[in-house]
N, C-alpha and C. Protein backbone atom coordinates (compact mmCIF):
# COMPACT_ATOMS: atom_id res chain seq x y z
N UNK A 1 -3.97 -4.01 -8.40
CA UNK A 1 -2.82 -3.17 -8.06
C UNK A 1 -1.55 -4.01 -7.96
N UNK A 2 -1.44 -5.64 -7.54
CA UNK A 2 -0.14 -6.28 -6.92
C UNK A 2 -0.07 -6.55 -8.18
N UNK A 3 -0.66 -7.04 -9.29
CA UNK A 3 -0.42 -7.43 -10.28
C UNK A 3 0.60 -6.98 -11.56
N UNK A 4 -0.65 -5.29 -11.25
CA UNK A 4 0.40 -4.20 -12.05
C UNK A 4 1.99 -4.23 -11.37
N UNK A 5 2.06 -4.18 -10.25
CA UNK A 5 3.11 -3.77 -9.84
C UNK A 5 4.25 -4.71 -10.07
N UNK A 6 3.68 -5.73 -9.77
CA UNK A 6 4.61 -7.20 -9.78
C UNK A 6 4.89 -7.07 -11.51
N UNK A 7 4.37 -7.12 -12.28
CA UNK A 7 4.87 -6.48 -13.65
C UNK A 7 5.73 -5.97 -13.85
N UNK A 8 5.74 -4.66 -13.54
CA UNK A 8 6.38 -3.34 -13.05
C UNK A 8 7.67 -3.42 -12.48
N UNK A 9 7.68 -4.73 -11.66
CA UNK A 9 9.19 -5.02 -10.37
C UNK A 9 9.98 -5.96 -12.25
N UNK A 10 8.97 -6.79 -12.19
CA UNK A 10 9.78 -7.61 -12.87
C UNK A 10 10.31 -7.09 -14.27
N UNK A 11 9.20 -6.27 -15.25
CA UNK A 11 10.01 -5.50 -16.22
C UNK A 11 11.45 -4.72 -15.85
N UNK A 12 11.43 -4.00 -14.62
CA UNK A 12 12.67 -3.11 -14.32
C UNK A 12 13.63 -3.85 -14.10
N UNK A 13 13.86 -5.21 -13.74
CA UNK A 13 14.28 -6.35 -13.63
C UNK A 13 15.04 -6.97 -14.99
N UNK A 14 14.46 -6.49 -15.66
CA UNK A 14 15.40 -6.77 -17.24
C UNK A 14 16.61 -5.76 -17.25
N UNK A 15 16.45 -4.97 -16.95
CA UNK A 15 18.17 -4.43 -17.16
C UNK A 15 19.46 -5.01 -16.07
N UNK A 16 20.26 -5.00 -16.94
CA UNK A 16 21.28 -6.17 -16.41
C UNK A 16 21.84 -4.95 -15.25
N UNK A 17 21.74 -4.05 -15.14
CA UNK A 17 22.62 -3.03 -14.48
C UNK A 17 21.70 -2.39 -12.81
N UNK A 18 20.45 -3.21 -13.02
CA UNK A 18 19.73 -3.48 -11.84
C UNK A 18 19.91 -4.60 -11.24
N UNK A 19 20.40 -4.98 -10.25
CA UNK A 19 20.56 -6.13 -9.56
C UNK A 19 19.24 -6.15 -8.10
N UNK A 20 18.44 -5.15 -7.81
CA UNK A 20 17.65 -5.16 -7.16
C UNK A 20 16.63 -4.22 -6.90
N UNK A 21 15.18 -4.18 -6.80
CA UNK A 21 14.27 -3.12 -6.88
C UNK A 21 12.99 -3.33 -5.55
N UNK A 22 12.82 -2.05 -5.00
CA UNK A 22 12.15 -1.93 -3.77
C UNK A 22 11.42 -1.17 -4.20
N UNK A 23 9.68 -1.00 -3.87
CA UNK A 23 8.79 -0.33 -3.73
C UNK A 23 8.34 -0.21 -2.76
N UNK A 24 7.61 1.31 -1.91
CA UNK A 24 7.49 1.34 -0.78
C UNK A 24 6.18 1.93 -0.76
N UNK A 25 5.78 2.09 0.29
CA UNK A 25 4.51 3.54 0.67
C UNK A 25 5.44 4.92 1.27
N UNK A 26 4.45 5.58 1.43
CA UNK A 26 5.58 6.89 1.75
C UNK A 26 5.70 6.97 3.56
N UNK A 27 5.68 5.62 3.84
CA UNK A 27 6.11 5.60 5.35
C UNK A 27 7.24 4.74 5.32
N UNK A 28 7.75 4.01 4.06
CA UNK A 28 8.82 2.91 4.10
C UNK A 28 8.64 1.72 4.04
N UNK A 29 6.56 1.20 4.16
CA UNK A 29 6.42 -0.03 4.21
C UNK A 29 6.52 -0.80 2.92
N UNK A 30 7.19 -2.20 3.07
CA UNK A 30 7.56 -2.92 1.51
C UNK A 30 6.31 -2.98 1.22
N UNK A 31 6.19 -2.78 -0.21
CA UNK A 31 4.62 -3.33 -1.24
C UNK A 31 5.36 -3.95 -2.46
N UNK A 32 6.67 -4.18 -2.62
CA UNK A 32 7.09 -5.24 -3.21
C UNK A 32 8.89 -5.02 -3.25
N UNK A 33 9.30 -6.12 -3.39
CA UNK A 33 10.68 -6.59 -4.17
C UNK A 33 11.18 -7.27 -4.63
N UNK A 34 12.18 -7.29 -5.67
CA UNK A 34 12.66 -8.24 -6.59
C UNK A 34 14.38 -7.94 -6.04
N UNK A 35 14.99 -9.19 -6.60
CA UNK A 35 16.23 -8.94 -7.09
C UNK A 35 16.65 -8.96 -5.48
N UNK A 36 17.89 -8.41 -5.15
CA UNK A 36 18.61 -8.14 -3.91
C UNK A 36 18.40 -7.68 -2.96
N UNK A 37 16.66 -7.24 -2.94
CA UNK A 37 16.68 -6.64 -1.88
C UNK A 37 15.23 -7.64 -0.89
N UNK A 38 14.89 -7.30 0.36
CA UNK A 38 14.02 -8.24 0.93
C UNK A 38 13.59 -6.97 1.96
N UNK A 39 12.49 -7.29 2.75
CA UNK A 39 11.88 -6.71 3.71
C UNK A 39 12.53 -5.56 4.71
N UNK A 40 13.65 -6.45 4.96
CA UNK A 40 14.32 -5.83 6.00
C UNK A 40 15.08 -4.30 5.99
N UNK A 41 15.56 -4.31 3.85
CA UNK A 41 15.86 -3.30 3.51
C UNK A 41 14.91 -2.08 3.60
N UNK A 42 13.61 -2.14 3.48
CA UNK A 42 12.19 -1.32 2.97
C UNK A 42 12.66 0.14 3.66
N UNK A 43 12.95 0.74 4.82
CA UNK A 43 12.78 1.78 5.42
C UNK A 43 14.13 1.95 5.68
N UNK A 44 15.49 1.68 5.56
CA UNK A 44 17.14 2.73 5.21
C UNK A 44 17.20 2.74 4.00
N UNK A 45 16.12 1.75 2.93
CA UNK A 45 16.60 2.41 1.16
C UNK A 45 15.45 3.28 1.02
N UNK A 46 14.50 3.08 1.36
CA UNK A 46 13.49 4.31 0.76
C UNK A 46 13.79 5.82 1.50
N UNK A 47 14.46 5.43 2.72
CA UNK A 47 14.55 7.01 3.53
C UNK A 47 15.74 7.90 2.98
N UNK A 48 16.91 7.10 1.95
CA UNK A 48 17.92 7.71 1.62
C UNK A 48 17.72 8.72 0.66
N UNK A 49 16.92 8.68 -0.22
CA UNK A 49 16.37 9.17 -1.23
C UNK A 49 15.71 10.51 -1.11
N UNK A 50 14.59 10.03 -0.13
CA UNK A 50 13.89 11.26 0.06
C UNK A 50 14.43 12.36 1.24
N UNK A 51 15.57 11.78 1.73
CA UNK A 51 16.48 12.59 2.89
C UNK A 51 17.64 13.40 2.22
N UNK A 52 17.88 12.78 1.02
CA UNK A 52 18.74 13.32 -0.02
C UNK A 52 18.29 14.37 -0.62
N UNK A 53 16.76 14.42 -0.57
CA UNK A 53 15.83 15.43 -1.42
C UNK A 53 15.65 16.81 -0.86
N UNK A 54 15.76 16.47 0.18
CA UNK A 54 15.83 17.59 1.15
C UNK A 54 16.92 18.75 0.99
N UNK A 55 17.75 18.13 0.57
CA UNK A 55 19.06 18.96 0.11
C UNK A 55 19.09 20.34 -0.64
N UNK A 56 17.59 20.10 -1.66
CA UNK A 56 17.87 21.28 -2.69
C UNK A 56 16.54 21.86 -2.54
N UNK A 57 16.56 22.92 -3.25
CA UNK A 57 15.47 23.96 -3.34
C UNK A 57 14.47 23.40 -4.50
N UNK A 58 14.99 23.16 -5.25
CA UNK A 58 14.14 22.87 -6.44
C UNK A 58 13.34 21.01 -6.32
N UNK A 59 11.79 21.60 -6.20
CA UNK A 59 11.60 20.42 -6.01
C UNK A 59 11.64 19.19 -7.67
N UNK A 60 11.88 19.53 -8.63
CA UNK A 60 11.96 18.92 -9.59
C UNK A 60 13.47 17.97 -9.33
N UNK A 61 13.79 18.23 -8.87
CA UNK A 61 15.70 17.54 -9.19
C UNK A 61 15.61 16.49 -8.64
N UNK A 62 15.85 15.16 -8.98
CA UNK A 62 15.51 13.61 -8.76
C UNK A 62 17.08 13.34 -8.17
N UNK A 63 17.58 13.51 -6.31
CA UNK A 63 18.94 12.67 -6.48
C UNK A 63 19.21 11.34 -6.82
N UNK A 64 20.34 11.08 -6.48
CA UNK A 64 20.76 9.94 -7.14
C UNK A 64 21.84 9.53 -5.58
N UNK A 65 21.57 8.86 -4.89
CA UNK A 65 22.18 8.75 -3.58
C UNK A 65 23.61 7.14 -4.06
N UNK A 66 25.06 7.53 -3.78
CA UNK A 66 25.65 6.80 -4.55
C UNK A 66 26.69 6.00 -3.46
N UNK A 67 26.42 5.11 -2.84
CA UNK A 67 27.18 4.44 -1.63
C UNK A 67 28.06 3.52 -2.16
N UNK A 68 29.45 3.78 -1.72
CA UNK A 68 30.60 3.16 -2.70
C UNK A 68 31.52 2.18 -1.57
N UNK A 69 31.74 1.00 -2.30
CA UNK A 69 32.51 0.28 -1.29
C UNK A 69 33.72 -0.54 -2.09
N UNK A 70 34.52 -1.10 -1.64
CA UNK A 70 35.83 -2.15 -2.71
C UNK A 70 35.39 -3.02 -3.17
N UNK A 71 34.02 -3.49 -3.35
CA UNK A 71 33.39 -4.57 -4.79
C UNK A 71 32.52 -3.94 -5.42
N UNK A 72 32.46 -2.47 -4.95
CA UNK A 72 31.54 -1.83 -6.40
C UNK A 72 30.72 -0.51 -5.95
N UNK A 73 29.86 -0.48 -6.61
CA UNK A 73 29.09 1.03 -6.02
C UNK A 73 27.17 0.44 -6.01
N UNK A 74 26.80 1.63 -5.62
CA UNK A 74 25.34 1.69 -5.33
C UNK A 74 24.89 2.63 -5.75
N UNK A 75 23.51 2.70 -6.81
CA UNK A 75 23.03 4.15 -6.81
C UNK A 75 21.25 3.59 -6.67
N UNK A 76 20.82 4.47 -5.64
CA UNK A 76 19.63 4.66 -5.20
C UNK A 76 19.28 6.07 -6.16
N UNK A 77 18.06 5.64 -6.97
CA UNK A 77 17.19 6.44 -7.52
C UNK A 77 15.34 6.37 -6.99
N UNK A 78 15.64 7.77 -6.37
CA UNK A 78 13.95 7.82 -6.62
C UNK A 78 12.97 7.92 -7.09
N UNK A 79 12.20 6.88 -7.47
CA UNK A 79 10.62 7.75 -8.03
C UNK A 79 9.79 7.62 -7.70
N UNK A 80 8.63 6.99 -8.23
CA UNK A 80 7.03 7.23 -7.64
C UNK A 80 7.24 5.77 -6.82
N UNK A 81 7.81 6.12 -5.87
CA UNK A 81 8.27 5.59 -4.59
C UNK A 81 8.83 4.00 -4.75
N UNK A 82 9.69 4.10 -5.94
CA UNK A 82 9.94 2.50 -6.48
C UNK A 82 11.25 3.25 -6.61
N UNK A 83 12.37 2.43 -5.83
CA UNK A 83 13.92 2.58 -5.77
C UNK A 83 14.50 1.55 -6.08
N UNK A 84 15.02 1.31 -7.54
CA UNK A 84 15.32 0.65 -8.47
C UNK A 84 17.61 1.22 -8.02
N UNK A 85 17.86 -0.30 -7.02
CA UNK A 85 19.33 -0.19 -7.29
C UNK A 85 19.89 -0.76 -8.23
N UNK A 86 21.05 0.24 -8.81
CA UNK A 86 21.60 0.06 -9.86
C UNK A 86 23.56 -0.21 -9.07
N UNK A 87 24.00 -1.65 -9.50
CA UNK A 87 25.46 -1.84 -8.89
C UNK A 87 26.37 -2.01 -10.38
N UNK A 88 27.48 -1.50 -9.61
CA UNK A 88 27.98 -1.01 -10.55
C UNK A 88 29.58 -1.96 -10.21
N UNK A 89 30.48 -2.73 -11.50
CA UNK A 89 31.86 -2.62 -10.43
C UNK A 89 32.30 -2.19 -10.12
N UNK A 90 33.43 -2.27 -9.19
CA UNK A 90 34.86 -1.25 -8.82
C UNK A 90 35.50 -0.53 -9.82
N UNK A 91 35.77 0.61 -9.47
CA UNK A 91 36.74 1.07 -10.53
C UNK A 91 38.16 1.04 -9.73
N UNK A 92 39.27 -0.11 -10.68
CA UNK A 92 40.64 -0.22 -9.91
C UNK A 92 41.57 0.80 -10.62
């Protein structure tokens, strides 16, 4: 299973427009990360997602949670519980 996954972190890891990727269990505990993110993140990035989800009726609709600051943006995507951030620059 760590093997696949560690694969898995590191393939998603090739796109230049990921700077960091978290996998969780569905309580928030880390089962891996690459890139920018570390332990400490595991349970305020995985909870944004699925708190975001809550929002709509339709359970098919995947948000996209987008936290913006003056060196750039954030987008938290969910899936099969691997939240792959994507940073983006500023727009001046």
């Amino acid at each position: 299973f760590f093997i696949g996954l560690t694969l898995n972190l590191e393939d998603k890891m090739k796109n230049p427009s990921i700077v960091g990727i978290l996998c969780t269990d569905s309580q928030g505990l880390n089962l891996g990360c690459k890139g920018s993110l570390s332990d400490e993140h595991a349970g305020v990035i995985s909870i944004l997602p699925q708190q975001a989800a809550r929002l709509t009726l339709d359970p098919t609709d995947v948000p996209v949670v987008c936290l913006e600051a003056d060196s750039g943006h954030v987008h938290l995507l969910n899936g099969v519980h691997m939240t792959p951030l994507k940073q983006m620059p500023a727009v001046t």
